[in-house]
N, C-alpha and C. Protein backbone atom coordinates (compact mmCIF):
# COMPACT_ATOMS: atom_id res chain seq x y z
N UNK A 1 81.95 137.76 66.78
CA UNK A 1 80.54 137.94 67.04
C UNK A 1 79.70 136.85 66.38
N UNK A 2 79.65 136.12 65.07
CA UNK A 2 79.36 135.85 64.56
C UNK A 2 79.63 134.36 65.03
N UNK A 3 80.71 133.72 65.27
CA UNK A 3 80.81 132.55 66.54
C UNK A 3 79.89 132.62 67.77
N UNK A 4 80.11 133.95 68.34
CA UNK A 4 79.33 133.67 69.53
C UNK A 4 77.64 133.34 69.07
N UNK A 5 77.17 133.85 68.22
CA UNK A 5 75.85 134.30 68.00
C UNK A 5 75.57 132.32 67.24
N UNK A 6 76.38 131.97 66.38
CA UNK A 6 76.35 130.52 66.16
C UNK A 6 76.35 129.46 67.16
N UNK A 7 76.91 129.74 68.34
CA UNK A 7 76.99 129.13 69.82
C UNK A 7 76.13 129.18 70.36
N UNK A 8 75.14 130.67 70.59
CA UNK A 8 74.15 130.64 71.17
C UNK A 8 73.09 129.25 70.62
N UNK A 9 72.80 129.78 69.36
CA UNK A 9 71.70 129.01 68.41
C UNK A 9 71.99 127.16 68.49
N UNK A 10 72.57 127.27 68.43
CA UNK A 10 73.43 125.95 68.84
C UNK A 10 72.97 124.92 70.08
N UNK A 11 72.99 126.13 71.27
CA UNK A 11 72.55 125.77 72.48
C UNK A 11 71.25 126.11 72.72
N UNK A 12 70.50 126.77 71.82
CA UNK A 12 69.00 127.11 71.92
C UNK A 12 68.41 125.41 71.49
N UNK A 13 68.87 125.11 69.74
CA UNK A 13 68.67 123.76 69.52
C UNK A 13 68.77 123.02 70.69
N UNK A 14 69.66 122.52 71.04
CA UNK A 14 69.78 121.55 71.89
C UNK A 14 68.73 121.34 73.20
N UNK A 15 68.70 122.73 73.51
CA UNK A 15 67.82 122.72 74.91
C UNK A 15 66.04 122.34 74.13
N UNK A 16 65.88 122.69 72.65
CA UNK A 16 64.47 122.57 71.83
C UNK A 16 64.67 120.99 72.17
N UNK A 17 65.08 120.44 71.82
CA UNK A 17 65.32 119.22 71.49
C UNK A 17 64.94 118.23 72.59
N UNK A 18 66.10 118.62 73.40
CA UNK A 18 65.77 118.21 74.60
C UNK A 18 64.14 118.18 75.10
N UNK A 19 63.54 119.32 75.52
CA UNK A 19 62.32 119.69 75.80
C UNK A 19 61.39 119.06 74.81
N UNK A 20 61.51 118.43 73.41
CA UNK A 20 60.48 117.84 72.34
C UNK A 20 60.84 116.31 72.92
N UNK A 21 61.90 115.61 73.38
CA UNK A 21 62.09 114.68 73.91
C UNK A 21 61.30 114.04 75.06
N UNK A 22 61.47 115.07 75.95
CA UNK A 22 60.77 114.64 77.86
C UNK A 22 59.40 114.80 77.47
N UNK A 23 58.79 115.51 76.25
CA UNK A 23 57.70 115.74 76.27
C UNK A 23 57.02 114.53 75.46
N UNK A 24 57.92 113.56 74.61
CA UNK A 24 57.38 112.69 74.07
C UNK A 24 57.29 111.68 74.81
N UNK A 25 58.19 111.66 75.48
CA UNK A 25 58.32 110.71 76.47
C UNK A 25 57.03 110.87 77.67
N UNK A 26 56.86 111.55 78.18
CA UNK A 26 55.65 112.29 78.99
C UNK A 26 54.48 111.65 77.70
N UNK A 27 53.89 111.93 76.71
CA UNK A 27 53.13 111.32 76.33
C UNK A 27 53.53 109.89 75.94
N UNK A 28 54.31 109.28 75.34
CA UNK A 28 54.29 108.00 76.01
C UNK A 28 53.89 107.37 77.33
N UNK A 29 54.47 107.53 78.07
CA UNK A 29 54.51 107.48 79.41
C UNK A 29 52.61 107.00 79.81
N UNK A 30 52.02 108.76 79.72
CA UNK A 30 50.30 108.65 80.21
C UNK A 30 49.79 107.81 79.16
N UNK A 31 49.99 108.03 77.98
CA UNK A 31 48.92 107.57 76.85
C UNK A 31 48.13 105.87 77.79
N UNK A 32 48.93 104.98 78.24
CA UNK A 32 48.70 103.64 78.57
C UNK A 32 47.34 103.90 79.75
N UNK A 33 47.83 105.04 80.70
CA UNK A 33 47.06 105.24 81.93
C UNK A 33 45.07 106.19 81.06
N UNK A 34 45.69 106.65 80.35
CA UNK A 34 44.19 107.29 79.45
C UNK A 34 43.52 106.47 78.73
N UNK A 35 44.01 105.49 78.26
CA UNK A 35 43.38 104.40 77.30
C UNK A 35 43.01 103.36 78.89
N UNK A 36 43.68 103.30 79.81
CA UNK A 36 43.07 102.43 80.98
C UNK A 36 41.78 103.22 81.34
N UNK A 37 41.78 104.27 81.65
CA UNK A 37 40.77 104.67 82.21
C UNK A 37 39.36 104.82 81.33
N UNK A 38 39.15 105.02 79.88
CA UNK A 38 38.43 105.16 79.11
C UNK A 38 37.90 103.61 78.45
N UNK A 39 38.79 102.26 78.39
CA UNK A 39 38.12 101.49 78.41
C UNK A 39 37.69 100.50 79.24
N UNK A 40 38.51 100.67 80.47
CA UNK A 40 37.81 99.98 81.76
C UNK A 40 39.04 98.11 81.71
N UNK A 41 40.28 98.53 81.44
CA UNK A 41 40.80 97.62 81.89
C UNK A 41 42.25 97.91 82.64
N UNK A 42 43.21 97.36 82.99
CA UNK A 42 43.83 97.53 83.92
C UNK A 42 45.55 97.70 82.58
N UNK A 43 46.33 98.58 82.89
CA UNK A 43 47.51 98.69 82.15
C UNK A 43 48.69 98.74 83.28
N UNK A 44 49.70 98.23 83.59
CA UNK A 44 50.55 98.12 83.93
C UNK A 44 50.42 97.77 85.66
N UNK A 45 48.83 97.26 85.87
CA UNK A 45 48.35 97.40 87.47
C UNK A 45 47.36 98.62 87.77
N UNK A 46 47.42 99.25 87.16
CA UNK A 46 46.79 101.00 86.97
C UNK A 46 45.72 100.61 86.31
N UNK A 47 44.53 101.78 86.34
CA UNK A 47 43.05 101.79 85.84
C UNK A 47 42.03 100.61 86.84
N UNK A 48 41.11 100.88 86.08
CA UNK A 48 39.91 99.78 86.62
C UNK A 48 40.58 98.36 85.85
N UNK A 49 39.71 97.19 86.41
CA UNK A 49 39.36 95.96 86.29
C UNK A 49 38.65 95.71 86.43
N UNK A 50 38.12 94.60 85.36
CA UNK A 50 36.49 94.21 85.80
C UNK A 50 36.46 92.66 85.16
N UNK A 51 35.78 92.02 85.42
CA UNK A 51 35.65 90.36 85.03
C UNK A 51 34.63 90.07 84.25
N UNK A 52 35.51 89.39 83.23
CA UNK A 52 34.10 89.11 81.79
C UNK A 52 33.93 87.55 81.67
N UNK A 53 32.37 87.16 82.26
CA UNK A 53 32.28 85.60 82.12
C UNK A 53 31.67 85.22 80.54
N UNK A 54 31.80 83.66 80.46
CA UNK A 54 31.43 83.40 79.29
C UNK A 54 30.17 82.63 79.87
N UNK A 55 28.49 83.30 79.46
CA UNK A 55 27.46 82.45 79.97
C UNK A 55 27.36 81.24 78.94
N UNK A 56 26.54 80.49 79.62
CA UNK A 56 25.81 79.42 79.47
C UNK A 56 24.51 79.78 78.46
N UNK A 57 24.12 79.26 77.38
CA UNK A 57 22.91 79.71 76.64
C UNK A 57 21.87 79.20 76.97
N UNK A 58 21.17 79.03 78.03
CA UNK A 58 20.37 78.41 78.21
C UNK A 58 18.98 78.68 77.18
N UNK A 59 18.22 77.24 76.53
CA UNK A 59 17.36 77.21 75.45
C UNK A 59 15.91 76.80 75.58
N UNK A 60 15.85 76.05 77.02
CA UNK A 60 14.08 75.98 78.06
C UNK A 60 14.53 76.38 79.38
N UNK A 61 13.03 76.38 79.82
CA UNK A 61 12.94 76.93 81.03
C UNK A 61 13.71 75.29 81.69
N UNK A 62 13.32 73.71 81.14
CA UNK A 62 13.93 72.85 82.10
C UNK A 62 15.45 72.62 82.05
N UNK A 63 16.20 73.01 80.99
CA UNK A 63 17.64 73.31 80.75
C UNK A 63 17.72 74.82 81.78
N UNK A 64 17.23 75.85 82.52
CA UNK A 64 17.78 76.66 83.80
C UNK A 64 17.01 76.17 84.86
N UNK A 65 15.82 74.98 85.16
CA UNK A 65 15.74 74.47 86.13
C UNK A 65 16.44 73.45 86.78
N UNK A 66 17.24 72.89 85.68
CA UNK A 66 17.94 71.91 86.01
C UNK A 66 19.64 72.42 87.00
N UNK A 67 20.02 73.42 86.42
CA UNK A 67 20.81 74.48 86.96
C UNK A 67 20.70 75.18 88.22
N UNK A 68 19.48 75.27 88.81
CA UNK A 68 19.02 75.84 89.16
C UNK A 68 19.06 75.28 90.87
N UNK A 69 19.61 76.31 91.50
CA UNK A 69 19.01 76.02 93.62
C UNK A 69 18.22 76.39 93.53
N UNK A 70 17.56 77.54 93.39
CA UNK A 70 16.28 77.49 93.99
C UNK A 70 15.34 78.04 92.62
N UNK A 71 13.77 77.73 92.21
CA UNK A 71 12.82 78.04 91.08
C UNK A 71 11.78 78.69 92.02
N UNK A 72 11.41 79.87 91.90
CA UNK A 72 10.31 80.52 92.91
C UNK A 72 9.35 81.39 91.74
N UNK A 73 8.11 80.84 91.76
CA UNK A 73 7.48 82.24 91.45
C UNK A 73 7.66 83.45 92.49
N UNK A 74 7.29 84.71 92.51
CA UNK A 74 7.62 85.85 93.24
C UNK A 74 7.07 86.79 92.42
N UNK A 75 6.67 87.94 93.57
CA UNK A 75 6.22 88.77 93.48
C UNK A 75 6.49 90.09 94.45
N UNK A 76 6.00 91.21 94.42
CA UNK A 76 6.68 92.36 95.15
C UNK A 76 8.16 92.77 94.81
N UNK A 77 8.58 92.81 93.65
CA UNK A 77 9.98 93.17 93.54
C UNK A 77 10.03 94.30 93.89
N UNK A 78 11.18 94.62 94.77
CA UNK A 78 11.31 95.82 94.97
C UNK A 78 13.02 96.23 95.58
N UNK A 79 13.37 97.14 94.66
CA UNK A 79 14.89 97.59 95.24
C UNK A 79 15.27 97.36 95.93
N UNK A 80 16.43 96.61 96.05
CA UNK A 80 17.27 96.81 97.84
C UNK A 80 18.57 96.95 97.56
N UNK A 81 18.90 97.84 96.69
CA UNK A 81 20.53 98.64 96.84
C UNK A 81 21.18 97.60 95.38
N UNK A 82 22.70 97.44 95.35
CA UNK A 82 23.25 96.51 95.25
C UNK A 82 24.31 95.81 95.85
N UNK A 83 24.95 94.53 95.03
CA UNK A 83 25.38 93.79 95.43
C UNK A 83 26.70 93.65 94.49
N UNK A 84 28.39 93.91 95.63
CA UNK A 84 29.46 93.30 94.16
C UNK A 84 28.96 92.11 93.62
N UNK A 85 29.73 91.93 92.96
CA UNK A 85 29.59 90.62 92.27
C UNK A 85 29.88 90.85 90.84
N UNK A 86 31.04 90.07 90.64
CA UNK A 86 31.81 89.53 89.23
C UNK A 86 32.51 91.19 89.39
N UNK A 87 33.35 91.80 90.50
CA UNK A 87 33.81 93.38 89.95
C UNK A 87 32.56 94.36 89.53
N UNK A 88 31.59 94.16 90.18
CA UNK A 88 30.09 94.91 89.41
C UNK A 88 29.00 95.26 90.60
N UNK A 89 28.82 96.40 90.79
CA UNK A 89 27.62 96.74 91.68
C UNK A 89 26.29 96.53 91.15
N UNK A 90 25.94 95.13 91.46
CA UNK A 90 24.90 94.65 90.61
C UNK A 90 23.87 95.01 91.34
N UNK A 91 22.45 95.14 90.83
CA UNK A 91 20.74 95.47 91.23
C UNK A 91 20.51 94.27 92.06
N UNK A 92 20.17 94.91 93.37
CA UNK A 92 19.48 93.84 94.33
C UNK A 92 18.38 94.22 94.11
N UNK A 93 17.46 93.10 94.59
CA UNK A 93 15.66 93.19 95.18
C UNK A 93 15.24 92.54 95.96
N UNK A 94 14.50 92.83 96.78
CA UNK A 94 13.45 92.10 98.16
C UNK A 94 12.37 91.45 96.86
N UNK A 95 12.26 90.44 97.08
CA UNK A 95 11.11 89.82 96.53
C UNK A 95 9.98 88.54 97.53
N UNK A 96 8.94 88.50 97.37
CA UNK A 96 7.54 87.75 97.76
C UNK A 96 7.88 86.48 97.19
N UNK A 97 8.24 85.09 98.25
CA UNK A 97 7.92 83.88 97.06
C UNK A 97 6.13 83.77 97.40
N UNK A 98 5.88 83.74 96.13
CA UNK A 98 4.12 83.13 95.76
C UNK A 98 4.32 81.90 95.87
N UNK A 99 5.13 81.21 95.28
CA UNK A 99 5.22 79.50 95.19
C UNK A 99 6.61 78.98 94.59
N UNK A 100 7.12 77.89 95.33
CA UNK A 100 8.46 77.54 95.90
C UNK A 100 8.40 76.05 94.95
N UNK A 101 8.81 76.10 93.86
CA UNK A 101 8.79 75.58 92.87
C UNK A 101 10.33 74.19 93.06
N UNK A 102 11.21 74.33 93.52
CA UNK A 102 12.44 74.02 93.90
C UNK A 102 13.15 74.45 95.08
N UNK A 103 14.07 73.97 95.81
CA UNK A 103 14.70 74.84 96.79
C UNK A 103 14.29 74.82 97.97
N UNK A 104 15.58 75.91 99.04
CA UNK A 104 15.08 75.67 100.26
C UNK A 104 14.24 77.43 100.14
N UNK A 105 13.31 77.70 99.93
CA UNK A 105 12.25 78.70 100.34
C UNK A 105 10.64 78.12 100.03
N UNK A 106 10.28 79.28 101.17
CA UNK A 106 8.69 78.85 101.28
C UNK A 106 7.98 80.32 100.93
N UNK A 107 6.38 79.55 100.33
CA UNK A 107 5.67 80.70 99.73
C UNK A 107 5.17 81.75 101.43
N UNK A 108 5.70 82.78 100.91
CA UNK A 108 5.34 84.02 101.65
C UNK A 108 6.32 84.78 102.30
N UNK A 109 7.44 83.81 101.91
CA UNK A 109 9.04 84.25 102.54
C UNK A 109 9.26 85.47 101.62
N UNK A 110 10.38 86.50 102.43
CA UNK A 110 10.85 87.40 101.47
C UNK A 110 12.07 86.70 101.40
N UNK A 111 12.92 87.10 100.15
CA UNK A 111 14.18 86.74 99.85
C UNK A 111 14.85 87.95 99.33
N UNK A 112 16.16 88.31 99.57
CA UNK A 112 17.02 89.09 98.76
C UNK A 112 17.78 88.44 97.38
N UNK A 113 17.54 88.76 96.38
CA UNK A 113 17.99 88.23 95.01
C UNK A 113 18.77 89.71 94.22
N UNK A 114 19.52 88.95 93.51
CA UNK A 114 20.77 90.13 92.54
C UNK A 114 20.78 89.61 91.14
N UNK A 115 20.64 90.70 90.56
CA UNK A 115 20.55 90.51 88.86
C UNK A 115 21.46 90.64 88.52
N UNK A 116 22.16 89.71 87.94
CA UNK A 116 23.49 88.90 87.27
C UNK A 116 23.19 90.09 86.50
N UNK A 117 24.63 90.82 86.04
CA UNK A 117 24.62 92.06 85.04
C UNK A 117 25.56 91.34 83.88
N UNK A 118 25.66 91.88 82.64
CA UNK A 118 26.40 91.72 82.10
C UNK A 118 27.85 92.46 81.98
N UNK A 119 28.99 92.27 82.44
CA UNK A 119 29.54 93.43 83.08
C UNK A 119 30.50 93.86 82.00
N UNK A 120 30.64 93.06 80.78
CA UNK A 120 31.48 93.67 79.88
C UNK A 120 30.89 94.42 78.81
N UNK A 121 29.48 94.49 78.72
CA UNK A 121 28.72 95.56 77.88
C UNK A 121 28.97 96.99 78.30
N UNK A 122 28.43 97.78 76.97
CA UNK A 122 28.41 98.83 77.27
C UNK A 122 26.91 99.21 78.37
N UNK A 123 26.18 98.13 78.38
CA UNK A 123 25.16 98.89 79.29
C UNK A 123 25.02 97.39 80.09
N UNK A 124 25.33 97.41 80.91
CA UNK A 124 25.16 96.08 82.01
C UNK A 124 23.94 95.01 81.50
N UNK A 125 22.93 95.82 81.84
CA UNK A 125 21.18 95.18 81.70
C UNK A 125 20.94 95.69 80.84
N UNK A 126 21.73 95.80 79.49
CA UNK A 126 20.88 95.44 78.05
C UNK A 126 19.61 96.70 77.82
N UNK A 127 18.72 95.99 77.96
CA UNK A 127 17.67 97.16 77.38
C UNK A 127 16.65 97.18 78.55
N UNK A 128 17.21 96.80 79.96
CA UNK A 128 16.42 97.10 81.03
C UNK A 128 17.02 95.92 81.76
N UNK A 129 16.70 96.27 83.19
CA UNK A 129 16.72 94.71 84.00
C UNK A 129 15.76 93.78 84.15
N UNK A 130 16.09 92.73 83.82
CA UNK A 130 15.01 91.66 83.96
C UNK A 130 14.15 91.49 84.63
N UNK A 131 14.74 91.75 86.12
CA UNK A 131 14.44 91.41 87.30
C UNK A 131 12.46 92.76 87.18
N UNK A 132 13.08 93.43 86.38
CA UNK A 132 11.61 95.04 86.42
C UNK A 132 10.89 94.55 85.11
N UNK A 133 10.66 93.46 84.49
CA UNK A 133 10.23 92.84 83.37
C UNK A 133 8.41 93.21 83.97
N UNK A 134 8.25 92.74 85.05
CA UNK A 134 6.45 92.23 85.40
C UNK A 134 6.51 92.00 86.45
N UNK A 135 5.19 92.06 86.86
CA UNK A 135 4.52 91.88 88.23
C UNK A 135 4.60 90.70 88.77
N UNK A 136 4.57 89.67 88.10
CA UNK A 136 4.78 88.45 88.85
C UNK A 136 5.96 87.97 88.05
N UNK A 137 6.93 86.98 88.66
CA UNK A 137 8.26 86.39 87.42
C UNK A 137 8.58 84.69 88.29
N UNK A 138 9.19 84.13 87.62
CA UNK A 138 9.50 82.93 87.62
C UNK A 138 11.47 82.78 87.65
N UNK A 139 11.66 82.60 88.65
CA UNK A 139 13.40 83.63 88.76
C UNK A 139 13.63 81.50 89.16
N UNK A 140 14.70 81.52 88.23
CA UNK A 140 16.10 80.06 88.14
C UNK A 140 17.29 81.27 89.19
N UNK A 141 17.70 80.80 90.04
CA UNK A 141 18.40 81.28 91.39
C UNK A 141 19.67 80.10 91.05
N UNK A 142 20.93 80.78 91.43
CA UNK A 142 21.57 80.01 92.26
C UNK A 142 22.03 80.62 93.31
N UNK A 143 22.94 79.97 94.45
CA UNK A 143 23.78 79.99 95.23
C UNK A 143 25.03 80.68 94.67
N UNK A 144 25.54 82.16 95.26
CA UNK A 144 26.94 82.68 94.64
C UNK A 144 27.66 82.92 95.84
N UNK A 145 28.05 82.06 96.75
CA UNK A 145 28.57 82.45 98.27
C UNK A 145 27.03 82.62 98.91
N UNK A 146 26.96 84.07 99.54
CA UNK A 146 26.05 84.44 100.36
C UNK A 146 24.77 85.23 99.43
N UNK A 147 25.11 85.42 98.55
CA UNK A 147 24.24 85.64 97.44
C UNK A 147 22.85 84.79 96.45
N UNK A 148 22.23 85.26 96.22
CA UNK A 148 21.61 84.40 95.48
C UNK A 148 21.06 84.87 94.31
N UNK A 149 21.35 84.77 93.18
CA UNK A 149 21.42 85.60 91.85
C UNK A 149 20.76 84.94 90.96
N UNK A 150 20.51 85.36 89.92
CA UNK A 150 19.73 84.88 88.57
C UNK A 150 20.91 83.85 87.84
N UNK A 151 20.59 82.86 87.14
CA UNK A 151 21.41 82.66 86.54
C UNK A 151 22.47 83.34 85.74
N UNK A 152 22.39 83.71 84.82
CA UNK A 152 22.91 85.09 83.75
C UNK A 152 22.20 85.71 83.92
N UNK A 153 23.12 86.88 82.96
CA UNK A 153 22.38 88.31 82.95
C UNK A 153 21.29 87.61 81.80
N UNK A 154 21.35 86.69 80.41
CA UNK A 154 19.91 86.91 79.60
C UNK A 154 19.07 85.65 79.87
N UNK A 155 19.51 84.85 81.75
CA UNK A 155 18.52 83.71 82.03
C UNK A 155 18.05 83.92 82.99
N UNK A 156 17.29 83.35 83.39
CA UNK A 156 17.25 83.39 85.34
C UNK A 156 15.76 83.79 85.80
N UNK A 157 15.36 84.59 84.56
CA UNK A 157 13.97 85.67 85.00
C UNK A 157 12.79 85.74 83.64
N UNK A 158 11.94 84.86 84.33
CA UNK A 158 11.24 84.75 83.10
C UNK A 158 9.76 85.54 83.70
N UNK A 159 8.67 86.07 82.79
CA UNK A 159 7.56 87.08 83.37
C UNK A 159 6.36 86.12 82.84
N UNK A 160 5.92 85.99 84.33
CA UNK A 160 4.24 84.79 84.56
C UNK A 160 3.16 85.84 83.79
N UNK A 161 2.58 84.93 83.03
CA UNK A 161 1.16 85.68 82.63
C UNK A 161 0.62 85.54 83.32
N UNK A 162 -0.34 86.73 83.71
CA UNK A 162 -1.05 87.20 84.97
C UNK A 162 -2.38 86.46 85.16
């Protein structure tokens, strides 16, 4: 009796064991896919991805005009959805050129423009978007494909005194 009852226990261990095993393994296993999803990069092909550029510091307005396709004063900002760009559903706007400073646009044209986000922050646009700074702004544009965007997320959009 006392064999059998040692046999049992025996085989109880083993099957514990077993089961503390698959289960470590099981957390091994996810841990990579939970840490993908919570900081926003990609583990083994799995989770999000997203693209982190290194800007340009621009230090005058003629160091981002020089950069610059198109320099427009503008006015009427107003929402128009967004736009990918850099892995990022960035803030579009319909905007008014007032005056066509550089570039191919003319004053009274509307244009669609996208606010370069910062996409590896914790908050894209910082402590607001630029682009909602003021009523009238002075936007350094480039060419991004079919796009036409601010320079960076902290250049591109400067606010005209009224």
């Amino acid at each position: 009796m006392a064999g059998e009852e040692r046999m049992r226990e025996l085989a109880r261990d083993r099957r514990s064991r077993r089961t503390g095993r698959l289960a470590a393994l099981a957390v091994l296993a996810l841990t990579p896919l939970a840490l993908a999803g919570c900081a926003g990069f990609q583990v083994f092909g799995l989770g999000q991805s997203q693209e982190c550029a290194s800007w340009v510091d621009y230090l005058t307005e003629d160091r981002m005009a020089d950069d610059a396709d198109v320099v427009a004063v503008v006015t009427d900002v107003t929402s128009a959805g967004t736009e990918r760009l850099m892995g990022f559903d960035a803030n579009a706007y319909t905007v008014t050129v007032a005056d066509a400073v550089t570039g191919d646009v003319e004053p009274g044209e509307e244009m669609r423009v996208v606010s370069t986000a910062d996409t590896c922050a914790a908050h894209p646009y910082g402590e607001g978007d630029p682009m909602l700074g003021g009523a009238t702004l002075r936007l350094y544009l480039v060419q991004d494909g079919d796009v036409l965007r601010t320079l960076t997320p902290f250049a591109g959009v400067v606010v005209e005194e009224d």
